[in-house]
N, C-alpha and C. Protein backbone atom coordinates (compact mmCIF):
# COMPACT_ATOMS: atom_id res chain seq x y z
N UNK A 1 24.58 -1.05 5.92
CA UNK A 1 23.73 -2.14 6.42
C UNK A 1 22.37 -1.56 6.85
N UNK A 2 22.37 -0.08 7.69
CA UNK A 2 21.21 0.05 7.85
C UNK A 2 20.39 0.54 6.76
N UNK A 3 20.94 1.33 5.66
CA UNK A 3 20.32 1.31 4.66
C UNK A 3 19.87 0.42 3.81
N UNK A 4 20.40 -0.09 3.57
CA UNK A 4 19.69 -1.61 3.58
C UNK A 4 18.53 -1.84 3.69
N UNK A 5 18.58 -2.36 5.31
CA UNK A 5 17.35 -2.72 6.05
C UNK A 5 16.53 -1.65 6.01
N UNK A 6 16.83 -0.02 5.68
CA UNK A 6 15.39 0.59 5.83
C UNK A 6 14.82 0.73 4.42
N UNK A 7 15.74 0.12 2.84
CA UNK A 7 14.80 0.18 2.23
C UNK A 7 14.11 -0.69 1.93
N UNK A 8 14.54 -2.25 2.40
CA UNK A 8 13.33 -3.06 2.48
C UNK A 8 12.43 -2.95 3.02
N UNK A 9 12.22 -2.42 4.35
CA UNK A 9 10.93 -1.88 5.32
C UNK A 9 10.09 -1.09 4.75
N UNK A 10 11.04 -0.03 3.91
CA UNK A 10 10.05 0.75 3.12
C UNK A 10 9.13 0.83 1.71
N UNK A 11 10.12 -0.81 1.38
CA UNK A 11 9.75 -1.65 0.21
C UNK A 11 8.50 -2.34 0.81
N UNK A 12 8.61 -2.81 1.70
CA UNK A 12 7.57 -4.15 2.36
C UNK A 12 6.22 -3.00 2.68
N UNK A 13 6.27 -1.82 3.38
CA UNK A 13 5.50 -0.99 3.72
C UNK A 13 4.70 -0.34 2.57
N UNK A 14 5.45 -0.12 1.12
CA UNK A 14 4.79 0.35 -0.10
C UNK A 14 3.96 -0.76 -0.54
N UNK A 15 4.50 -1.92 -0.21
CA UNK A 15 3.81 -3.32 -0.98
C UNK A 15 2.44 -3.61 -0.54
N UNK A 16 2.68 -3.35 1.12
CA UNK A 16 1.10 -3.10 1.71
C UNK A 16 0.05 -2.09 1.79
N UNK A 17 0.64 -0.86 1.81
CA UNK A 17 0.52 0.34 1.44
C UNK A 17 -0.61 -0.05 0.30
N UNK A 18 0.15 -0.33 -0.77
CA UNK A 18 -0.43 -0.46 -2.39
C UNK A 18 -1.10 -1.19 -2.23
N UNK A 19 -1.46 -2.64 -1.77
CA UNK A 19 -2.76 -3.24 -1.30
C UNK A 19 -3.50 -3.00 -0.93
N UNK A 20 -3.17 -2.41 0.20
CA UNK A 20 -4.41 -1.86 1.05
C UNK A 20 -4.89 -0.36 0.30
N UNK A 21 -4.21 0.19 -0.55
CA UNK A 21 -4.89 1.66 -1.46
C UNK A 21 -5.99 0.65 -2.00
N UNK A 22 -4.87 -0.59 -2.76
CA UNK A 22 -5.97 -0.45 -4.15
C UNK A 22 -7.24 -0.99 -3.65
N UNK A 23 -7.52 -1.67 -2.42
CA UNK A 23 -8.63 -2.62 -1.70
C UNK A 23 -9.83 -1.00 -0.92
N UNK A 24 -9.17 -0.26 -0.78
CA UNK A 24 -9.75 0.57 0.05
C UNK A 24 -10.49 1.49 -1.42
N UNK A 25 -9.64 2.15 -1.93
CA UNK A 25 -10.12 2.64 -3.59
C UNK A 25 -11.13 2.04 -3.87
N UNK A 26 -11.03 0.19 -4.36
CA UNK A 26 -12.24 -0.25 -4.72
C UNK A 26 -13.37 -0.23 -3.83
N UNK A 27 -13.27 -0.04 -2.69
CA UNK A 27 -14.27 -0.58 -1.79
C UNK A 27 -15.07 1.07 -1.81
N UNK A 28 -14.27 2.22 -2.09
CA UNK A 28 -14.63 3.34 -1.54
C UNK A 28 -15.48 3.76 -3.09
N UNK A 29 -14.80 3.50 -3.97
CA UNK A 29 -15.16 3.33 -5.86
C UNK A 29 -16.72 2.97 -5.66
N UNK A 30 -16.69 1.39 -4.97
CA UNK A 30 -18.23 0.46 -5.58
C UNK A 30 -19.15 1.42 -4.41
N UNK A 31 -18.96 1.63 -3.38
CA UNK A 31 -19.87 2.12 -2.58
C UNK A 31 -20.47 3.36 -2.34
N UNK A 32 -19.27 4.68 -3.05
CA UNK A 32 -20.22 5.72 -3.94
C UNK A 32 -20.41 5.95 -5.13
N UNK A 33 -20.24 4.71 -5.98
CA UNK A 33 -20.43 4.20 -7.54
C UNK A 33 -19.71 5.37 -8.49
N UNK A 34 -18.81 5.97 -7.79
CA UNK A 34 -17.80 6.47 -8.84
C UNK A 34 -17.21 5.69 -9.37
């Protein structure tokens, strides 16, 4: 059971994780035009 629950947390945490890379990447991409 607790395994379980910690790999959804760590599912939910990659999901934002990966949002927030790919938002930060672009933002970091357009603003030293690499």
């Amino acid at each position: 059971m607790m395994n379980m629950a910690w790999r959804r947390w760590m599912d939910a945490l990659a999901v934002v994780a990966g949002r927030l890379n790919v938002k930060g990447t672009a933002g970091v991409a357009s603003r030293s035009g690499n």
